[in-house]
PDB file of N, CA and C in Angstrom:
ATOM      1  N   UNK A   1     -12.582  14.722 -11.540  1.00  0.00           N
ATOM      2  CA  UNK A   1     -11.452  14.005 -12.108  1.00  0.00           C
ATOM      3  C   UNK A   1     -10.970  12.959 -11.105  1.00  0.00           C
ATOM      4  N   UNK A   2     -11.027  11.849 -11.625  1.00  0.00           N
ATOM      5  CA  UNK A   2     -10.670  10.612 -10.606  1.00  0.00           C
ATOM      6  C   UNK A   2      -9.225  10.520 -11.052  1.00  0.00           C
ATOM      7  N   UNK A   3      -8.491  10.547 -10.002  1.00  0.00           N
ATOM      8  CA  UNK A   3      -6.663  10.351  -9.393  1.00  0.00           C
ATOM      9  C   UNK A   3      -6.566   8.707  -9.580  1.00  0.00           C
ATOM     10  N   UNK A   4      -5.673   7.823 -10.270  1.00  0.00           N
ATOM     11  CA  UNK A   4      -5.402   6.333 -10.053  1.00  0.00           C
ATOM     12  C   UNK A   4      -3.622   7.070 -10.102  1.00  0.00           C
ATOM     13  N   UNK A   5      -3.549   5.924  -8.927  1.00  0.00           N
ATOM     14  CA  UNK A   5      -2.400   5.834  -8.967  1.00  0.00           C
ATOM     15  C   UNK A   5      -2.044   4.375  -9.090  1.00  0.00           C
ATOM     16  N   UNK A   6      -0.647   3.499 -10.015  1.00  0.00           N
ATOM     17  CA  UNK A   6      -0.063   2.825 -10.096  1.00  0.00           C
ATOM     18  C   UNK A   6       0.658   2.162  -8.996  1.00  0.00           C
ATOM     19  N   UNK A   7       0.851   1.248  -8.258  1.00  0.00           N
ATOM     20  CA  UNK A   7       2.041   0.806  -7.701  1.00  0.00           C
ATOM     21  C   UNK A   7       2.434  -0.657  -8.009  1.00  0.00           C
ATOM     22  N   UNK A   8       3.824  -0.766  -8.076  1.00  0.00           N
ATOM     23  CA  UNK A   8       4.514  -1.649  -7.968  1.00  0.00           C
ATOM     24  C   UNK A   8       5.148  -1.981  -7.228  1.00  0.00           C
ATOM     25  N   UNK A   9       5.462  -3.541  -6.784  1.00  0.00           N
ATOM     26  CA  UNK A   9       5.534  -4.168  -5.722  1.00  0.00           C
ATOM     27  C   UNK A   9       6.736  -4.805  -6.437  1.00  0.00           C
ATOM     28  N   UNK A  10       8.094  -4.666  -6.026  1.00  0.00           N
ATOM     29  CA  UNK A  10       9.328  -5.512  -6.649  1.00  0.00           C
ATOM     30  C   UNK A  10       9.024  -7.064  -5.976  1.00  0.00           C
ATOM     31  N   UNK A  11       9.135  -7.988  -6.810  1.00  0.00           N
ATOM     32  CA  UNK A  11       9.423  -9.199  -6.626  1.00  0.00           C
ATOM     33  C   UNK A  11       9.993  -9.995  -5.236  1.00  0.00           C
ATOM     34  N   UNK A  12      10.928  -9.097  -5.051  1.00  0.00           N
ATOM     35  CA  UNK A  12      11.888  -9.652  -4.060  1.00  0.00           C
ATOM     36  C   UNK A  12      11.256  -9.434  -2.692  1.00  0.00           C
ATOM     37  N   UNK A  13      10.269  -8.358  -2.526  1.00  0.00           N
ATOM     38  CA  UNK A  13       9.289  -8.057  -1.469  1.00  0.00           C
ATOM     39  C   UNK A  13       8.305  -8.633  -1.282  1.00  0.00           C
ATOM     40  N   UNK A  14       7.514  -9.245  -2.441  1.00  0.00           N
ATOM     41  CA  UNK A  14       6.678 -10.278  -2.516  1.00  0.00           C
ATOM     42  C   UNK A  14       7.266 -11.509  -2.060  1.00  0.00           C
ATOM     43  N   UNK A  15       8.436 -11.705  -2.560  1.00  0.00           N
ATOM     44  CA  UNK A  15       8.711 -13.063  -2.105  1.00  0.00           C
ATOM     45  C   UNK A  15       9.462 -13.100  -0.087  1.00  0.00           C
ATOM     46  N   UNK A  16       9.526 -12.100   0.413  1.00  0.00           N
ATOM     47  CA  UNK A  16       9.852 -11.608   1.727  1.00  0.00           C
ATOM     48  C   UNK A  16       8.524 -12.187   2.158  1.00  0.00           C
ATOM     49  N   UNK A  17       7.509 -11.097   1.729  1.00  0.00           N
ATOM     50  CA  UNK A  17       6.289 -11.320   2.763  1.00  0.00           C
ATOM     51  C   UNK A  17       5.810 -13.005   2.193  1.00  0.00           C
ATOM     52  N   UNK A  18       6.158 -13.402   1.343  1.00  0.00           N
ATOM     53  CA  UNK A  18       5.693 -14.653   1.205  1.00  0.00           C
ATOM     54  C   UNK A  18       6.440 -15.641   2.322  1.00  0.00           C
ATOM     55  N   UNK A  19       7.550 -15.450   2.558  1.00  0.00           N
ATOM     56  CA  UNK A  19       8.095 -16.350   3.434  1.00  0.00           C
ATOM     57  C   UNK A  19       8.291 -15.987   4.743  1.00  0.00           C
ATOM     58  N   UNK A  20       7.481 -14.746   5.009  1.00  0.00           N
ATOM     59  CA  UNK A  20       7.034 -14.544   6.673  1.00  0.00           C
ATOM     60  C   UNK A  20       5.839 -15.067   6.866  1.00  0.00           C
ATOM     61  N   UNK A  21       4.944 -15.213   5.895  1.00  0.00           N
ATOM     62  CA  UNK A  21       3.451 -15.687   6.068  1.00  0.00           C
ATOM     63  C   UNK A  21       3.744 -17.140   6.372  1.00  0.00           C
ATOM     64  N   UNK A  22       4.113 -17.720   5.704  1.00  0.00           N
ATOM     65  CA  UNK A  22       4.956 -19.398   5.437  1.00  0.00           C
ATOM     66  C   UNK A  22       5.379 -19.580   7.546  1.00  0.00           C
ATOM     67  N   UNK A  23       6.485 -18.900   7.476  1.00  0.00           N
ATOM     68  CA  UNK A  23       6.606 -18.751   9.128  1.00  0.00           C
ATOM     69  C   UNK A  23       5.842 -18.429  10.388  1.00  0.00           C
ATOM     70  N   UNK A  24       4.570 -17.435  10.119  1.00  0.00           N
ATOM     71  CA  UNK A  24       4.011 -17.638  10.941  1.00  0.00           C
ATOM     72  C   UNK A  24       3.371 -19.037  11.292  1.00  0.00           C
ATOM     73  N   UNK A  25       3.138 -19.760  10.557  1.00  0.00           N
ATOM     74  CA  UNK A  25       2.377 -21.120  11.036  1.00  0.00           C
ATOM     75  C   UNK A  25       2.984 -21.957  11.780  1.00  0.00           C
ATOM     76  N   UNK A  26       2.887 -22.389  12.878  1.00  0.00           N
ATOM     77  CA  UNK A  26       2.999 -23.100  14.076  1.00  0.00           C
ATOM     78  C   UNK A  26       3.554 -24.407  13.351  1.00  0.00           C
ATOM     79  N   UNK A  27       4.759 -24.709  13.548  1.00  0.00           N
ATOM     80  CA  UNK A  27       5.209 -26.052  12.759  1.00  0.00           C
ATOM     81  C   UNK A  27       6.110 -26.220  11.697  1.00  0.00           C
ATOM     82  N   UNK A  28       6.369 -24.681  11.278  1.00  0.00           N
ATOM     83  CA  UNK A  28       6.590 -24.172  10.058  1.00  0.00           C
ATOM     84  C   UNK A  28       8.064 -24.333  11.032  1.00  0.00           C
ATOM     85  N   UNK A  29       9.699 -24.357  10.685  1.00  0.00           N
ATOM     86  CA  UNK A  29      10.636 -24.126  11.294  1.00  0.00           C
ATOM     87  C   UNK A  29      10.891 -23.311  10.520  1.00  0.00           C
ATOM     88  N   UNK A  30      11.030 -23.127   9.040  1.00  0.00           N
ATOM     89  CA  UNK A  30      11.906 -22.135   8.275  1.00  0.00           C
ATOM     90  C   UNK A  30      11.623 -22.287   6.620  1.00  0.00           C
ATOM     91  N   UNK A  31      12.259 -21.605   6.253  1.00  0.00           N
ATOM     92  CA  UNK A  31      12.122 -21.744   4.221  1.00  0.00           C
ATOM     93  C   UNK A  31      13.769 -22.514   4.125  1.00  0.00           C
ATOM     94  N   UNK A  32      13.243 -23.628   3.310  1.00  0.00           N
ATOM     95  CA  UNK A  32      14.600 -23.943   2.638  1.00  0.00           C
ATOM     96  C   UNK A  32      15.292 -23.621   1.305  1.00  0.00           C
ATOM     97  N   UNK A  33      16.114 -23.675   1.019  1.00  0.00           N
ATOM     98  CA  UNK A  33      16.574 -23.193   0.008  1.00  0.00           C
ATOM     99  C   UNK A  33      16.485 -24.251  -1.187  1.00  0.00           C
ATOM    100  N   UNK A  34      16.539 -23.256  -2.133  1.00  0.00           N
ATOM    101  CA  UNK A  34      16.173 -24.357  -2.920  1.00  0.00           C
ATOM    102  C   UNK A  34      17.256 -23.865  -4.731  1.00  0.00           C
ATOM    103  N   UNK A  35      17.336 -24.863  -5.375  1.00  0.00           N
ATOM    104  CA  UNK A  35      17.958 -24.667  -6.248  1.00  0.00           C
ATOM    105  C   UNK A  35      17.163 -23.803  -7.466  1.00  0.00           C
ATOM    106  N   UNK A  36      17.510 -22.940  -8.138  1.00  0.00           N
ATOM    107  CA  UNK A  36      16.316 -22.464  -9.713  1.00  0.00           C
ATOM    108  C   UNK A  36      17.022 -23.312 -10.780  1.00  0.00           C
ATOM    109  N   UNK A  37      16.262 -23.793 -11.549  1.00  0.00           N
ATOM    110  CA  UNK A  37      16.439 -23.880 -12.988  1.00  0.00           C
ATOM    111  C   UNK A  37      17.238 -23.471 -13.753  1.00  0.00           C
ATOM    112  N   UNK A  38      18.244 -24.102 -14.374  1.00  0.00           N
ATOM    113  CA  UNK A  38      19.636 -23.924 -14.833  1.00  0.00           C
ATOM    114  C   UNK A  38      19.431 -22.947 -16.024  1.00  0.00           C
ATOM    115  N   UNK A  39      18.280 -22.624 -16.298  1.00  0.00           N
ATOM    116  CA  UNK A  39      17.891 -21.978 -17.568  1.00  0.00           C
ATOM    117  C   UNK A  39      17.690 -20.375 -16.763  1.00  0.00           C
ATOM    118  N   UNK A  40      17.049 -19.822 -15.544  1.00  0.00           N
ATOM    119  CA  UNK A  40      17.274 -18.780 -14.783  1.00  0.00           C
ATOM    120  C   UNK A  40      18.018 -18.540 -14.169  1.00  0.00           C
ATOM    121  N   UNK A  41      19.079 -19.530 -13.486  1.00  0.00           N
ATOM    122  CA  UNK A  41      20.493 -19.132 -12.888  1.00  0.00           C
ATOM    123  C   UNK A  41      21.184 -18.072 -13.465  1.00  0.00           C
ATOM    124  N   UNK A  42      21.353 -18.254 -14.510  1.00  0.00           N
ATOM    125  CA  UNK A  42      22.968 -17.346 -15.542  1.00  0.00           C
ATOM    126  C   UNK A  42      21.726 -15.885 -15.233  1.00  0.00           C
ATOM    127  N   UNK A  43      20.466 -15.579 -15.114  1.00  0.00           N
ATOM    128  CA  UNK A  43      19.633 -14.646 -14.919  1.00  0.00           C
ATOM    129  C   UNK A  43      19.545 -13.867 -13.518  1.00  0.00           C
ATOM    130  N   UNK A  44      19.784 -15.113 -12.762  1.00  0.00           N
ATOM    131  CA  UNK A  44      19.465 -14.124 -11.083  1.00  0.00           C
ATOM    132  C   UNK A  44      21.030 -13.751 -10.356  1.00  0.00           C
ATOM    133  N   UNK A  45      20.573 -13.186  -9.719  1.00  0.00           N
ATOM    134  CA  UNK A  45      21.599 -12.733  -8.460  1.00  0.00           C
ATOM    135  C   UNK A  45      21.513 -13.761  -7.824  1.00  0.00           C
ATOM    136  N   UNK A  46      20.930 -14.388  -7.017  1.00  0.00           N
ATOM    137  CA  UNK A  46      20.640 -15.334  -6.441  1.00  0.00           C
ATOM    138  C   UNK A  46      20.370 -16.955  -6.837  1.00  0.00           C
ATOM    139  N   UNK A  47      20.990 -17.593  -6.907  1.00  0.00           N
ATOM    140  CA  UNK A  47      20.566 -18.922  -7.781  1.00  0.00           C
ATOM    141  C   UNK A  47      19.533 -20.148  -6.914  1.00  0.00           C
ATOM    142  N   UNK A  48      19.697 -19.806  -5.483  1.00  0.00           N
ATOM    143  CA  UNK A  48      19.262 -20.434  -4.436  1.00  0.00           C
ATOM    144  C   UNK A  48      18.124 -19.573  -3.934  1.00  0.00           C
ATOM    145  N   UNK A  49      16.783 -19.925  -4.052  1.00  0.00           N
ATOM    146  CA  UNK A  49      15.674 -19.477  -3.535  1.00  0.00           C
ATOM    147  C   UNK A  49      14.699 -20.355  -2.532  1.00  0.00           C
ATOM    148  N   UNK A  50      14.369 -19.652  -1.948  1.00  0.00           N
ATOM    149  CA  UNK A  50      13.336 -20.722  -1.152  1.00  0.00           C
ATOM    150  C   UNK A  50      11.838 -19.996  -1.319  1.00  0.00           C
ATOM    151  N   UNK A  51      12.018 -19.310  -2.016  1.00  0.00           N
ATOM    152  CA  UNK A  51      10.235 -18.303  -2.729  1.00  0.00           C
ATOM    153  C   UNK A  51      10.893 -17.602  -3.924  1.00  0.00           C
ATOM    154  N   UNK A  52       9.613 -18.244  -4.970  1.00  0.00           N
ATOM    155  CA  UNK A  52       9.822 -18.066  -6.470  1.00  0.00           C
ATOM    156  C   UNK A  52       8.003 -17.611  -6.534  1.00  0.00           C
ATOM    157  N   UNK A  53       8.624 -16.060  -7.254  1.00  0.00           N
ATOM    158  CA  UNK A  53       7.031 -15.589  -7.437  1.00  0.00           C
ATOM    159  C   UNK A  53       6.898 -14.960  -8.879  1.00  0.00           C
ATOM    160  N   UNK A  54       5.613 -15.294  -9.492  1.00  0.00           N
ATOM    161  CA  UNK A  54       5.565 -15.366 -10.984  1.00  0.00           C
ATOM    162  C   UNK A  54       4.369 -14.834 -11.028  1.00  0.00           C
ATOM    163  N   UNK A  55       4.546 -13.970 -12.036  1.00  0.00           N
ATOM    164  CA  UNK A  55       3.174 -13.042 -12.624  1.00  0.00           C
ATOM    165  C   UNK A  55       2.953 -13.711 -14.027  1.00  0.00           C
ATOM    166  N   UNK A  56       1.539 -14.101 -13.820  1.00  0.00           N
ATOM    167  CA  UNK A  56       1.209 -15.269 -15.432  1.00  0.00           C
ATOM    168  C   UNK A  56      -0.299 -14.265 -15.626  1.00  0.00           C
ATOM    169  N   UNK A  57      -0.526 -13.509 -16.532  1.00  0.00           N
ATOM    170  CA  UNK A  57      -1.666 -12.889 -16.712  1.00  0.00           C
ATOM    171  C   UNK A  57      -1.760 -11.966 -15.884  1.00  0.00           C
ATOM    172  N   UNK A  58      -1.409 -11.481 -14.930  1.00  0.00           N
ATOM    173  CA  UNK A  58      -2.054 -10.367 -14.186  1.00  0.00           C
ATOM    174  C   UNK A  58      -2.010 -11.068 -12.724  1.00  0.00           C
ATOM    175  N   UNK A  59      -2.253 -12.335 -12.930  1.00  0.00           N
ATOM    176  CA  UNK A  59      -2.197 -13.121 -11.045  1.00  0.00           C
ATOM    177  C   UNK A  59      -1.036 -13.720 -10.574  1.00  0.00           C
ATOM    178  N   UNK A  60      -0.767 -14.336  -9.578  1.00  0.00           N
ATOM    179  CA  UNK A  60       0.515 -14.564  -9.135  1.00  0.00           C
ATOM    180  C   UNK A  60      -0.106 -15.949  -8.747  1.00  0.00           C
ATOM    181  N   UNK A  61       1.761 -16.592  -9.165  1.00  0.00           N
ATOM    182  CA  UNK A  61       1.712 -17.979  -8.630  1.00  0.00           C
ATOM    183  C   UNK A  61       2.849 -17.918  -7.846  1.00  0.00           C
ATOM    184  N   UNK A  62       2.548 -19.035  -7.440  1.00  0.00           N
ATOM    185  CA  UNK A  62       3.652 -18.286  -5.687  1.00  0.00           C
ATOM    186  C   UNK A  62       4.361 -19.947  -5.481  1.00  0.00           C
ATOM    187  N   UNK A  63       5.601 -20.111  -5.585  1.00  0.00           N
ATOM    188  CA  UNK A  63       6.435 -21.636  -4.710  1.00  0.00           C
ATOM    189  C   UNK A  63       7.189 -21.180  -3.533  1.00  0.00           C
ATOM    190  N   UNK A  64       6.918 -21.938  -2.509  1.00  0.00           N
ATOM    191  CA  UNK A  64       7.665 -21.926  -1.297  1.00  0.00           C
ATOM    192  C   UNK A  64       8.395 -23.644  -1.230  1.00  0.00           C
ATOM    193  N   UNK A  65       9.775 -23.348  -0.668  1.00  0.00           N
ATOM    194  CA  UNK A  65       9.899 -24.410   0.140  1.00  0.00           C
ATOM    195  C   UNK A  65      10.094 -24.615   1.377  1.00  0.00           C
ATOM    196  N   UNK A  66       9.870 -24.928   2.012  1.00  0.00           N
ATOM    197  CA  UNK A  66       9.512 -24.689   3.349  1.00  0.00           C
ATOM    198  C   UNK A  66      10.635 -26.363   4.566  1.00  0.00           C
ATOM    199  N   UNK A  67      10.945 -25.982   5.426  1.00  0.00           N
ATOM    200  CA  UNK A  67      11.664 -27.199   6.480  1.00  0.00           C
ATOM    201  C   UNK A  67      10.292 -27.300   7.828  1.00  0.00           C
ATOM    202  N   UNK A  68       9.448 -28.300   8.364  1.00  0.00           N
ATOM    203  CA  UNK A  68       9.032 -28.779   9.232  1.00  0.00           C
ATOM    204  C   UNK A  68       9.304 -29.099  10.295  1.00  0.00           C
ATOM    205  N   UNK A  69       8.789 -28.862  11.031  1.00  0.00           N
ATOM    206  CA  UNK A  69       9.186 -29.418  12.471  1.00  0.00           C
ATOM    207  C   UNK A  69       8.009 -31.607  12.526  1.00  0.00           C
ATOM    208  N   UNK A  70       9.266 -32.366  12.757  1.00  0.00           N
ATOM    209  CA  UNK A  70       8.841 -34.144  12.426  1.00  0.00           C
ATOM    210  C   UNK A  70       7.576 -34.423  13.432  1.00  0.00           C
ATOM    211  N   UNK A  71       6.981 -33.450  14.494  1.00  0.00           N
ATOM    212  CA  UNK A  71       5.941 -33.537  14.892  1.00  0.00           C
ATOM    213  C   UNK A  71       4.591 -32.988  14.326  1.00  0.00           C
ATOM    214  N   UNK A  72       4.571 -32.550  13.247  1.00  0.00           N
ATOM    215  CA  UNK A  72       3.695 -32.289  12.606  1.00  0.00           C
ATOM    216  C   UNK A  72       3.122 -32.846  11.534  1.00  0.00           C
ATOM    217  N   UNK A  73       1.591 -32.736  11.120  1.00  0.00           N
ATOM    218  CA  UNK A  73       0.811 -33.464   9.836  1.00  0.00           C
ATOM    219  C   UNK A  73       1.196 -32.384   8.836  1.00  0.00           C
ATOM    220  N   UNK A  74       2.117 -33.000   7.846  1.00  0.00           N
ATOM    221  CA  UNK A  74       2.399 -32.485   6.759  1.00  0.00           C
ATOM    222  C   UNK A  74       1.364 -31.924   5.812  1.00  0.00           C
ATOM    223  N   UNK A  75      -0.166 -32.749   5.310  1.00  0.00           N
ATOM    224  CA  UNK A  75      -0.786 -31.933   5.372  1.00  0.00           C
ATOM    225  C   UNK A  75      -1.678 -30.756   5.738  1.00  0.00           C
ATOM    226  N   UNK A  76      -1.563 -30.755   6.563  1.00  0.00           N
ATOM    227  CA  UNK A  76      -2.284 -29.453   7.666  1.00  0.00           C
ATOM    228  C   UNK A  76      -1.193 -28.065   7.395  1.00  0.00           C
ATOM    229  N   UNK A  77      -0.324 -28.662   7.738  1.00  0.00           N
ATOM    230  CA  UNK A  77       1.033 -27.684   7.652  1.00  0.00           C
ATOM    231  C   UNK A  77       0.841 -27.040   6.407  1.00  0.00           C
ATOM    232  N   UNK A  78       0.786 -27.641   5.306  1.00  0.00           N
ATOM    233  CA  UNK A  78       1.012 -26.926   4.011  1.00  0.00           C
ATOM    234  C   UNK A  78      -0.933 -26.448   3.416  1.00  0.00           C
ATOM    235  N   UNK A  79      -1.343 -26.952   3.754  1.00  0.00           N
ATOM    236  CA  UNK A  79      -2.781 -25.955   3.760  1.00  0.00           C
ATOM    237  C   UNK A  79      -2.712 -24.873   4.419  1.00  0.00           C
ATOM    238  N   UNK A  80      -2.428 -24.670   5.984  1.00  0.00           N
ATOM    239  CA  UNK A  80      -2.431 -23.342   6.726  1.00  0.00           C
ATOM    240  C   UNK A  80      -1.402 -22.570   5.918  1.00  0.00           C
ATOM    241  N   UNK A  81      -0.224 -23.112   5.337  1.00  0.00           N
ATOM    242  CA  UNK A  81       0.993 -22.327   4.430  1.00  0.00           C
ATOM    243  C   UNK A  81      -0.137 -21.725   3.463  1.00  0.00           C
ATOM    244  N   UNK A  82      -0.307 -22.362   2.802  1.00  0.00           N
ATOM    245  CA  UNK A  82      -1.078 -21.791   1.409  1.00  0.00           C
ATOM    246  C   UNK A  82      -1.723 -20.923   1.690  1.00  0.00           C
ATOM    247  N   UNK A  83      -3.032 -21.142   2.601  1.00  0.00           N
ATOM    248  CA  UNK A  83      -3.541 -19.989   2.616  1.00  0.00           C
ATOM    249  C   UNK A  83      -3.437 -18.699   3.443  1.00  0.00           C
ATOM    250  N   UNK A  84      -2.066 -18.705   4.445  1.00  0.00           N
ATOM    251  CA  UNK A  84      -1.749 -17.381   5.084  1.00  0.00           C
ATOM    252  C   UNK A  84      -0.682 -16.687   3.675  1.00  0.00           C
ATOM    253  N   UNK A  85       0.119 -17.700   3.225  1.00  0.00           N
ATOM    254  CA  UNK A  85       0.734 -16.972   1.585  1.00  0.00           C
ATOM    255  C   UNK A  85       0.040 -16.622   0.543  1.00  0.00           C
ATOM    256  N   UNK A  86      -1.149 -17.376   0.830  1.00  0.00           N
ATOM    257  CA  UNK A  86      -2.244 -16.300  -0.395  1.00  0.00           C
ATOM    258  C   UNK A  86      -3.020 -15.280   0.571  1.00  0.00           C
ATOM    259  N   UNK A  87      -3.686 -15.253   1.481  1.00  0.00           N
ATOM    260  CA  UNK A  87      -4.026 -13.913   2.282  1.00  0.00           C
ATOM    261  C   UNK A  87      -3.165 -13.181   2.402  1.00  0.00           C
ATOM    262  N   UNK A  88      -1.949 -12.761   2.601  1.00  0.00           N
ATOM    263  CA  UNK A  88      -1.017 -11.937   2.774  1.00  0.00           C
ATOM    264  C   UNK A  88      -0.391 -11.392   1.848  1.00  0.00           C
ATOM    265  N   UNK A  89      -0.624 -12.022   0.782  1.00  0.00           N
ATOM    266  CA  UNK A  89      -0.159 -11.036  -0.630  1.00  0.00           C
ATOM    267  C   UNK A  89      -1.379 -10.702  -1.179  1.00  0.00           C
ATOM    268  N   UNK A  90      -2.171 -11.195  -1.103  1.00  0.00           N
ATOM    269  CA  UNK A  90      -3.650 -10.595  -1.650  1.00  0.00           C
ATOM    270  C   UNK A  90      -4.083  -9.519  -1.014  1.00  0.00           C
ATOM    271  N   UNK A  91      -3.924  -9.644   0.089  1.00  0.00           N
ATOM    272  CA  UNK A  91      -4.735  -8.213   1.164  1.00  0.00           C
ATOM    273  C   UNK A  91      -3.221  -7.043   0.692  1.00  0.00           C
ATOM    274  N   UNK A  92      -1.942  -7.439   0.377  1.00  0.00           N
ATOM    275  CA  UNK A  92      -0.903  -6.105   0.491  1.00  0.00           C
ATOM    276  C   UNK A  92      -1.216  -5.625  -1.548  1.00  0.00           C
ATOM    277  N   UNK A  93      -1.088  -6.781  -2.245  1.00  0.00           N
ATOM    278  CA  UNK A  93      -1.119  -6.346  -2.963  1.00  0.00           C
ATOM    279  C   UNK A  93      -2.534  -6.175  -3.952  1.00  0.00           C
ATOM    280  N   UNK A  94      -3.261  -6.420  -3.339  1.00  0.00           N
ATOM    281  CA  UNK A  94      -4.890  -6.145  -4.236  1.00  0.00           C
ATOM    282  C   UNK A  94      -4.493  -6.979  -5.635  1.00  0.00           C
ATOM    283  N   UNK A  95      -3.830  -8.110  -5.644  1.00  0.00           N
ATOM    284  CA  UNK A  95      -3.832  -8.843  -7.160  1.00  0.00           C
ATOM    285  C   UNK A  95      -4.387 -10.315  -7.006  1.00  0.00           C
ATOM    286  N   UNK A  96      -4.762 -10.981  -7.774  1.00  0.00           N
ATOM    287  CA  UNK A  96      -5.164 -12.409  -7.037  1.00  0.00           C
ATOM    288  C   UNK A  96      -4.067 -13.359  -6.684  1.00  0.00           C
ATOM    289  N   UNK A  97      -4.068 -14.452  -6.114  1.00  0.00           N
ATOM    290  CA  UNK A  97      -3.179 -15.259  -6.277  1.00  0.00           C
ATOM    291  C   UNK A  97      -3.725 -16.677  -6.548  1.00  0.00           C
ATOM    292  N   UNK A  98      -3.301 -17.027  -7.709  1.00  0.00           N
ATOM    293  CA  UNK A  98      -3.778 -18.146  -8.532  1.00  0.00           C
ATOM    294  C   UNK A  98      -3.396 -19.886  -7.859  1.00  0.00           C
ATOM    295  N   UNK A  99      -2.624 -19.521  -7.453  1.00  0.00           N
ATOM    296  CA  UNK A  99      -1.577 -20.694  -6.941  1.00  0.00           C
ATOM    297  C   UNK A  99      -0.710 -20.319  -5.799  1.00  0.00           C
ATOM    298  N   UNK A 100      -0.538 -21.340  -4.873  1.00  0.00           N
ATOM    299  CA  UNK A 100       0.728 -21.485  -3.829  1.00  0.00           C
ATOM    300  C   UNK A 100       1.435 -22.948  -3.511  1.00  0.00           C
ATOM    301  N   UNK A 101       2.345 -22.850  -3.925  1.00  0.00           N
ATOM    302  CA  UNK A 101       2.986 -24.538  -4.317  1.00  0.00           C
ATOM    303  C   UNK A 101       3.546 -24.983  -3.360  1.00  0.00           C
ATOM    304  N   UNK A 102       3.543 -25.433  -1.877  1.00  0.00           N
ATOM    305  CA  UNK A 102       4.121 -25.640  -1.081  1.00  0.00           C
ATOM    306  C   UNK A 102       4.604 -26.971  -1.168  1.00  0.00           C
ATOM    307  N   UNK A 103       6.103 -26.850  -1.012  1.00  0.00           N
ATOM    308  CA  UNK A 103       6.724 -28.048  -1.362  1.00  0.00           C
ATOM    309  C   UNK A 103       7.986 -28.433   0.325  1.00  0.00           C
ATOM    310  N   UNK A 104       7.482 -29.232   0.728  1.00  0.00           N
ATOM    311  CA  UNK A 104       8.139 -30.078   1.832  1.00  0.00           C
ATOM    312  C   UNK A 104       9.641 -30.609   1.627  1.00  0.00           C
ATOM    313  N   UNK A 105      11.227 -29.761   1.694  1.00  0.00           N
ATOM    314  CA  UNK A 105      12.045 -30.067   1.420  1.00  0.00           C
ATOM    315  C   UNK A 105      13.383 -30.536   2.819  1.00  0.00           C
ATOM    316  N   UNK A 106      12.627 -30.353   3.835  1.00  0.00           N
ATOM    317  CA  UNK A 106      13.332 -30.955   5.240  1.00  0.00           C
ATOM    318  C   UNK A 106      12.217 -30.949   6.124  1.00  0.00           C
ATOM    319  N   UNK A 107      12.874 -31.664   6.728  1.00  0.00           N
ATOM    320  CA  UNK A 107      12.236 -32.130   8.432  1.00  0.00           C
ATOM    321  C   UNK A 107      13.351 -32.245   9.212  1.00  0.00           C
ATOM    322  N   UNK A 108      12.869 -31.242  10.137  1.00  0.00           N
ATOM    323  CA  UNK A 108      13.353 -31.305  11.424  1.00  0.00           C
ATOM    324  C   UNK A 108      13.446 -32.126  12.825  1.00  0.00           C
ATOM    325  N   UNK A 109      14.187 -32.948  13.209  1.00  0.00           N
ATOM    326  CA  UNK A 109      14.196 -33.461  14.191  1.00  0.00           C
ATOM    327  C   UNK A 109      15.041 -33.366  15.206  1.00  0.00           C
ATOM    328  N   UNK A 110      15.553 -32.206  15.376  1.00  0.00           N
ATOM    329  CA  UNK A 110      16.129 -31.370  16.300  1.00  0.00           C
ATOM    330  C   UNK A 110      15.407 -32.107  18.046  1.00  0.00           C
ATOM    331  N   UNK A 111      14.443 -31.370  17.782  1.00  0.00           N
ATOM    332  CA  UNK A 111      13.542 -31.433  19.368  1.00  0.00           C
ATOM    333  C   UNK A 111      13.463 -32.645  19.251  1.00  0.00           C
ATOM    334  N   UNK A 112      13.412 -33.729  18.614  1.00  0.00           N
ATOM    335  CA  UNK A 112      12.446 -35.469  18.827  1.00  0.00           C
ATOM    336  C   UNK A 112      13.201 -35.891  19.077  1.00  0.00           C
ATOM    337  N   UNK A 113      15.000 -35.840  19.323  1.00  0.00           N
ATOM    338  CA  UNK A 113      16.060 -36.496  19.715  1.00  0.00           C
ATOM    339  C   UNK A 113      16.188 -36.072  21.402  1.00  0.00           C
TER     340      UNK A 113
END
């Protein structure tokens, strides 16, 4: 008799480890916040997200917004994003991830002053 067990992964944990993966990358300063859709507001606890994670079929699509540090190639930055936010929910949660939307909403120029 083969044992399966079920697990579920709440949302809000997915979207955690999504925005530590986002941070590990060298360049990465932080997640910004970001506004939801006036049509899910009156819905969340939270109306301000900076990781929005969506189950469409069985796979996950994943948005980050993310703040830069102004010494960095914006694209490089958001390729290494993508794919440590899709390795890191793929390896925890064994589901695919279809998409990772990395969207560039500050730059930092803290240090360049």
């Amino acid at each position: 008799m083969e044992n399966k067990t079920q697990i579920s992964v709440n949302t809000d944990v997915l979207e955690r480890v999504a925005e530590l993966a986002a941070c590990e990358i060298e360049g990465v300063k932080g997640v910004a916040k970001k506004a939801v859709d006036l049509k899910n507001a009156l819905k969340a606890k939270n109306v301000v997200k900076a990781v929005k994670v969506e189950s469409i079929n069985g796979a996950l699509e994943i948005s980050i917004y993310i703040t830069i540090d102004s010494k960095v190639k914006v694209r490089e930055i958001a390729d290494a994003v993508q794919k440590n936010v899709k390795d890191k929910i793929q390896t925890m949660t064994n589901t695919a991830v279809t998409r990772v939307n990395v969207n560039v909403e500050d730059i930092d120029f803290e240090e360049a002053e």
